[in-house]
C-alpha atoms as a PDB file:
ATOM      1  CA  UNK A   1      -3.045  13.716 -13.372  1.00  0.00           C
ATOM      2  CA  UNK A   2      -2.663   9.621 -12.885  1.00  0.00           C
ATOM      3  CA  UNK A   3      -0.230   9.769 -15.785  1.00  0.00           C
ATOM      4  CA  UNK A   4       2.157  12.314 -14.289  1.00  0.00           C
ATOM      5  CA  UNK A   5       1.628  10.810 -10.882  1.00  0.00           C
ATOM      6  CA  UNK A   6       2.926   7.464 -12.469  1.00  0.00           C
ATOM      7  CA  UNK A   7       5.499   9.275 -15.189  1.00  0.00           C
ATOM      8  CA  UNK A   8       6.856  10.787 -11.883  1.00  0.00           C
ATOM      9  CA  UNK A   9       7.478   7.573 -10.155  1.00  0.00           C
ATOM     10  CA  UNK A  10       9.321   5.957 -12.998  1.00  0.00           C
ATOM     11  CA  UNK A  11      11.520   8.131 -13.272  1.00  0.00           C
ATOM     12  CA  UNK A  12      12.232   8.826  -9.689  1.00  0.00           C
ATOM     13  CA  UNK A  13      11.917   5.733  -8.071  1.00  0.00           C
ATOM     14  CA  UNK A  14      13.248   6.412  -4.796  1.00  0.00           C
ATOM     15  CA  UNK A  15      10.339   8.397  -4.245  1.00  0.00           C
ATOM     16  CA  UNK A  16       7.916   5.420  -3.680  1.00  0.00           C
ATOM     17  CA  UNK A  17      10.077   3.832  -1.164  1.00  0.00           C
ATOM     18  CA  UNK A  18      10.742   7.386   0.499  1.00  0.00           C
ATOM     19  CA  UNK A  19       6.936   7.169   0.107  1.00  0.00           C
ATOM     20  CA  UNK A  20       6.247   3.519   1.425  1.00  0.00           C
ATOM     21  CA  UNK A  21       9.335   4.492   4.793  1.00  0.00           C
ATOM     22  CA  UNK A  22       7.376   7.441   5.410  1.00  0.00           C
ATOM     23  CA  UNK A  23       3.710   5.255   5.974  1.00  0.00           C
ATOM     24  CA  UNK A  24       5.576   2.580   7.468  1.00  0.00           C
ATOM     25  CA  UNK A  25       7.034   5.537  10.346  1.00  0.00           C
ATOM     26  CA  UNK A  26       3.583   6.875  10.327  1.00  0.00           C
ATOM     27  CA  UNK A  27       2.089   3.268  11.096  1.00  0.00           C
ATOM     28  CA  UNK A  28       4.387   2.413  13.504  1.00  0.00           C
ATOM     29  CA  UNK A  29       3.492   5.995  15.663  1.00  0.00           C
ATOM     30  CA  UNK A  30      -0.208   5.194  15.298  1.00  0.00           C
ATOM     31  CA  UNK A  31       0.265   2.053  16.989  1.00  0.00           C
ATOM     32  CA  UNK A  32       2.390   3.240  19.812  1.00  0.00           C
ATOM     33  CA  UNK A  33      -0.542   5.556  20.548  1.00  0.00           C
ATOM     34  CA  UNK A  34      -4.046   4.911  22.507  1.00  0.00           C
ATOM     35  CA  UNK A  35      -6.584   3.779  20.624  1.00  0.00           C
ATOM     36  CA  UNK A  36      -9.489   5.847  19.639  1.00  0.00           C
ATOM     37  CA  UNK A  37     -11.264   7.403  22.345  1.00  0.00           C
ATOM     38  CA  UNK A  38     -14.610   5.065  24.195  1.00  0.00           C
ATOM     39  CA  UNK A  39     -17.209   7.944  23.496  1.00  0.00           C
ATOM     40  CA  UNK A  40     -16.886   7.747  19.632  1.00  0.00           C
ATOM     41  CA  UNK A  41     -20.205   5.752  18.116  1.00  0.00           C
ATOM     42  CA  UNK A  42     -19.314   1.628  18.395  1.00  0.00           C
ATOM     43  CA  UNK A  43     -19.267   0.915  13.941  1.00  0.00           C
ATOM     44  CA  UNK A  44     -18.777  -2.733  13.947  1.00  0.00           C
ATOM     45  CA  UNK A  45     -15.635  -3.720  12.641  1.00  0.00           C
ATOM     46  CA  UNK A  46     -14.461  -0.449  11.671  1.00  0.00           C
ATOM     47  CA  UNK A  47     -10.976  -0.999  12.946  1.00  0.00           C
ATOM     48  CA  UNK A  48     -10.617  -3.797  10.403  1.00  0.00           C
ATOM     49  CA  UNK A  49     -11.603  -1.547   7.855  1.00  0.00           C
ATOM     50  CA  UNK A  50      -9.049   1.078   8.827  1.00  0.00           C
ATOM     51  CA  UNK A  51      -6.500  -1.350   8.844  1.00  0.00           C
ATOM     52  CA  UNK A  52      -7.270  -2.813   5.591  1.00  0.00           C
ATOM     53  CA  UNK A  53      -7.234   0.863   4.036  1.00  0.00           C
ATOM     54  CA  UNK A  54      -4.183   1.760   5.825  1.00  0.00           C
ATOM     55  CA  UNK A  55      -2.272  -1.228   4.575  1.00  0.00           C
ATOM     56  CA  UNK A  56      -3.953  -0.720   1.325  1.00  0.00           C
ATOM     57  CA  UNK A  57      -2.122   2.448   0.873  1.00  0.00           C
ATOM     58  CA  UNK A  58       1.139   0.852   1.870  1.00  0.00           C
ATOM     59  CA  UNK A  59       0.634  -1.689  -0.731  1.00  0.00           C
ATOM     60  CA  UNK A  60       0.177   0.419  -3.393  1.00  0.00           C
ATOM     61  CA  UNK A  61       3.358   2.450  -2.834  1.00  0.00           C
ATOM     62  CA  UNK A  62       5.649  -0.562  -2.137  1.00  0.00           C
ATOM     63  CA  UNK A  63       4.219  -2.293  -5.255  1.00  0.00           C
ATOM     64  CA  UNK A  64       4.735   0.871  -7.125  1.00  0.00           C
ATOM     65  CA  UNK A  65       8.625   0.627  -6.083  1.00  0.00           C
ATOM     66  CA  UNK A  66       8.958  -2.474  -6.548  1.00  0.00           C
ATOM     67  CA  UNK A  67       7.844  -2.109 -10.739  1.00  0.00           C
ATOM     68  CA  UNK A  68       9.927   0.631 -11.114  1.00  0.00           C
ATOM     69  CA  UNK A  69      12.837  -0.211  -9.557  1.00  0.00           C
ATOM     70  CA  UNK A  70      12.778  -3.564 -10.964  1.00  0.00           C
ATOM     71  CA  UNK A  71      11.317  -2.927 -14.342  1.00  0.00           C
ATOM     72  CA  UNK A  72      11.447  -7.166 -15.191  1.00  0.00           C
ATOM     73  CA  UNK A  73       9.674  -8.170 -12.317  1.00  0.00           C
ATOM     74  CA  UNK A  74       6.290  -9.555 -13.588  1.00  0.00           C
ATOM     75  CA  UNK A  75       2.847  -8.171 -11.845  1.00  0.00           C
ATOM     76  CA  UNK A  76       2.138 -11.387 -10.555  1.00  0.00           C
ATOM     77  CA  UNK A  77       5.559 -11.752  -8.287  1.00  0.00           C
ATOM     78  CA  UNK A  78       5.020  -7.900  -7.343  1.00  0.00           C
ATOM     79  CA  UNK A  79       1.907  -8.736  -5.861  1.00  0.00           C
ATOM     80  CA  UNK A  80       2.985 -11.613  -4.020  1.00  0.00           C
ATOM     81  CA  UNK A  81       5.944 -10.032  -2.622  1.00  0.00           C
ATOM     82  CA  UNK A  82       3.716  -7.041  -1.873  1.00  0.00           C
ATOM     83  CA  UNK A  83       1.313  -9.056   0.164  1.00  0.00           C
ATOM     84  CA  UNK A  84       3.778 -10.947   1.839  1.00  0.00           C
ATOM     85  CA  UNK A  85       5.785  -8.082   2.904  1.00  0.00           C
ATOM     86  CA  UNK A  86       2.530  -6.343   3.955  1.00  0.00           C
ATOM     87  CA  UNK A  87       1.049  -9.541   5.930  1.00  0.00           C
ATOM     88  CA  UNK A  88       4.801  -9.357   7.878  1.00  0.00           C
ATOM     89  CA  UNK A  89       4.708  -5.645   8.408  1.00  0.00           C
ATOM     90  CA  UNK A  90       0.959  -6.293   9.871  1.00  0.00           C
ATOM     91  CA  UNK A  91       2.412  -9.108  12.042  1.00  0.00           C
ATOM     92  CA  UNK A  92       5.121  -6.690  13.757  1.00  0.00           C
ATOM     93  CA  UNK A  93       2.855  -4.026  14.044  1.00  0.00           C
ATOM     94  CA  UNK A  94       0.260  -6.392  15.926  1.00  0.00           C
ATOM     95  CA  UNK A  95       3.057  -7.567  17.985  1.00  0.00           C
ATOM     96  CA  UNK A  96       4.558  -3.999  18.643  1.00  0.00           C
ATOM     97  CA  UNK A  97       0.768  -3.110  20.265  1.00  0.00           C
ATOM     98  CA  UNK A  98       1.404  -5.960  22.742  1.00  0.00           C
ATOM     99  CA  UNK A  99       3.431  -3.608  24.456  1.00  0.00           C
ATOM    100  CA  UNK A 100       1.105  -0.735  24.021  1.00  0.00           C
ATOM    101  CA  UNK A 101      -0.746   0.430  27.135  1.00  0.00           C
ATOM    102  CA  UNK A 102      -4.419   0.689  26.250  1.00  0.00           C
ATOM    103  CA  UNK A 103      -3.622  -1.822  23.352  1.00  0.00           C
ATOM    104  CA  UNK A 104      -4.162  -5.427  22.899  1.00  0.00           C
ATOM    105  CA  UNK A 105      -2.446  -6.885  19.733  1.00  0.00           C
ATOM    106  CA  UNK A 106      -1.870 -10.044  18.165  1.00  0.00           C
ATOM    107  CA  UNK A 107      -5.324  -9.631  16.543  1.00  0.00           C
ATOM    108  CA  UNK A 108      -6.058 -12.179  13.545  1.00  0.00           C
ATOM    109  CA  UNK A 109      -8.663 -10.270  12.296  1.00  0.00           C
ATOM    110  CA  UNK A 110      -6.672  -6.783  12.023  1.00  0.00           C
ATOM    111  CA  UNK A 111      -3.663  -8.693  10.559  1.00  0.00           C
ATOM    112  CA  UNK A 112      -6.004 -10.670   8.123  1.00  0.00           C
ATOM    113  CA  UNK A 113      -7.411  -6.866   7.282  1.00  0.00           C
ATOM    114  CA  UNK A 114      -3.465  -5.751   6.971  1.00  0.00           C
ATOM    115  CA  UNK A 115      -2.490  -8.674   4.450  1.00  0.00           C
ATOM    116  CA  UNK A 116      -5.700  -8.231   2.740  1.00  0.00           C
ATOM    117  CA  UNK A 117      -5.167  -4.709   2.247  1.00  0.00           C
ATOM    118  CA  UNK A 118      -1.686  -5.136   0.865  1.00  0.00           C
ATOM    119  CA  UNK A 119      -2.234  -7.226  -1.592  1.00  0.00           C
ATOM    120  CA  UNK A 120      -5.912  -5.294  -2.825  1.00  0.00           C
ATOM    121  CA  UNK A 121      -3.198  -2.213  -2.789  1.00  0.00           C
ATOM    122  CA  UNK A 122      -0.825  -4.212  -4.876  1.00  0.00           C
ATOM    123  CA  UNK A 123      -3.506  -5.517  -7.392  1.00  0.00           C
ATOM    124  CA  UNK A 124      -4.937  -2.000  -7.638  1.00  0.00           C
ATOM    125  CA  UNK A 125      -1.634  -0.608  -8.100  1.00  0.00           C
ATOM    126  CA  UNK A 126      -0.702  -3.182 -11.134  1.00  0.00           C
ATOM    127  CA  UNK A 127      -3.765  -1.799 -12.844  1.00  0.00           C
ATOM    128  CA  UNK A 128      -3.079   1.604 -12.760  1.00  0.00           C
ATOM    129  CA  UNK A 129       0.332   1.375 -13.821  1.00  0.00           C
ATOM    130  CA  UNK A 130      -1.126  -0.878 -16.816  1.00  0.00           C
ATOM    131  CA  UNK A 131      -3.817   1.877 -17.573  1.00  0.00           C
ATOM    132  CA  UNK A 132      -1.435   4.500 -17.581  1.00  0.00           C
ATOM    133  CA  UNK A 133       1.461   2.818 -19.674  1.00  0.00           C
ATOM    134  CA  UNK A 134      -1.449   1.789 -22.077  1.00  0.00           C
ATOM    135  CA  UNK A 135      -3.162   4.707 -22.206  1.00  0.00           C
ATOM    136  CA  UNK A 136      -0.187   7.087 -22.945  1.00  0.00           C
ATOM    137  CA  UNK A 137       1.335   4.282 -25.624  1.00  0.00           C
ATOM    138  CA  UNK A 138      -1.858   5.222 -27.272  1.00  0.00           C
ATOM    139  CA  UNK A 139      -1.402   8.642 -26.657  1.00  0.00           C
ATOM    140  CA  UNK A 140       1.822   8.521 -28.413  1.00  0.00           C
ATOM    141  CA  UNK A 141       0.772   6.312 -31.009  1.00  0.00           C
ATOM    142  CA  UNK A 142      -1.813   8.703 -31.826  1.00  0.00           C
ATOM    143  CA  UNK A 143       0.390  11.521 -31.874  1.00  0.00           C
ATOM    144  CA  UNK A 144       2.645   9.581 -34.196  1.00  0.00           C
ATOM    145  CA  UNK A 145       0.072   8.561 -36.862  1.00  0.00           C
ATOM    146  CA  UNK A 146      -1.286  11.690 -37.107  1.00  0.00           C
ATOM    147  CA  UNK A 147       2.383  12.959 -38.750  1.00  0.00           C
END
């Protein structure tokens, strides 16, 4: 399922950006909302780890574009221009909850979570990508000796 969930991205690139516009919309509505309601159990720190996995999802799908749309760019740049996209995208959204009633913003810790997330997203994305190409080259190199 990986494999054809990465087959289908290289050949339809758009898709991951469609993919990546589509979180970004949905990121931008959760932050224009309230925040989560005062009788829920206090979890320390749990909205740093819901913005880390949030932005660790967005990472993933922009790095995704990025290596198929430009197939030379190397994993290393694709991560750094993954996290530094993500770590500006967190910066806007922290600034966009400035004007948020029931919102504070400009949090260091939730954008720290938001460029750490992208660029765990990124790294995990590079790796998948790798596993897949490698594993069906070896699927197809299989195939092939076996003629």
């Amino acid at each position: 399922m990986l494999r054809r969930f990465t087959r289908f991205g290289q050949k339809r690139p758009k898709a991951w950006i469609f993919a990546w516009s589509l979180w970004f919309v949905t990121l931008w509505l959760l932050s224009s909302g309230t925040p989560a309601p005062e009788n829920v159990p206090k979890i320390p720190h749990l909205d740093k780890i819901a913005h880390f996995g949030f932005f660790f999802g967005g990472g993933g799908l922009l790095c995704g574009w990025l290596r198929h749309q430009f197939n030379k760019l190397n994993a290393v740049l694709c991560i750094g221009i993954t996290t530094l996209v993500g770590s500006l995208v967190g910066v806007i959204d922290e600034y966009h909850q400035t004007f948020t009633p029931g919102r504070s913003g400009n949090d260091i810790g939730d954008w720290t979570a938001d460029t750490l997330g992208s660029f765990t997203g990124a790294i995990v994305m590079i790796l998948v990508l790798k596993y897949t190409a490698t594993w069906s080259n070896r699927k197809s190199q299989a195939l092939n000796h076996s003629d």
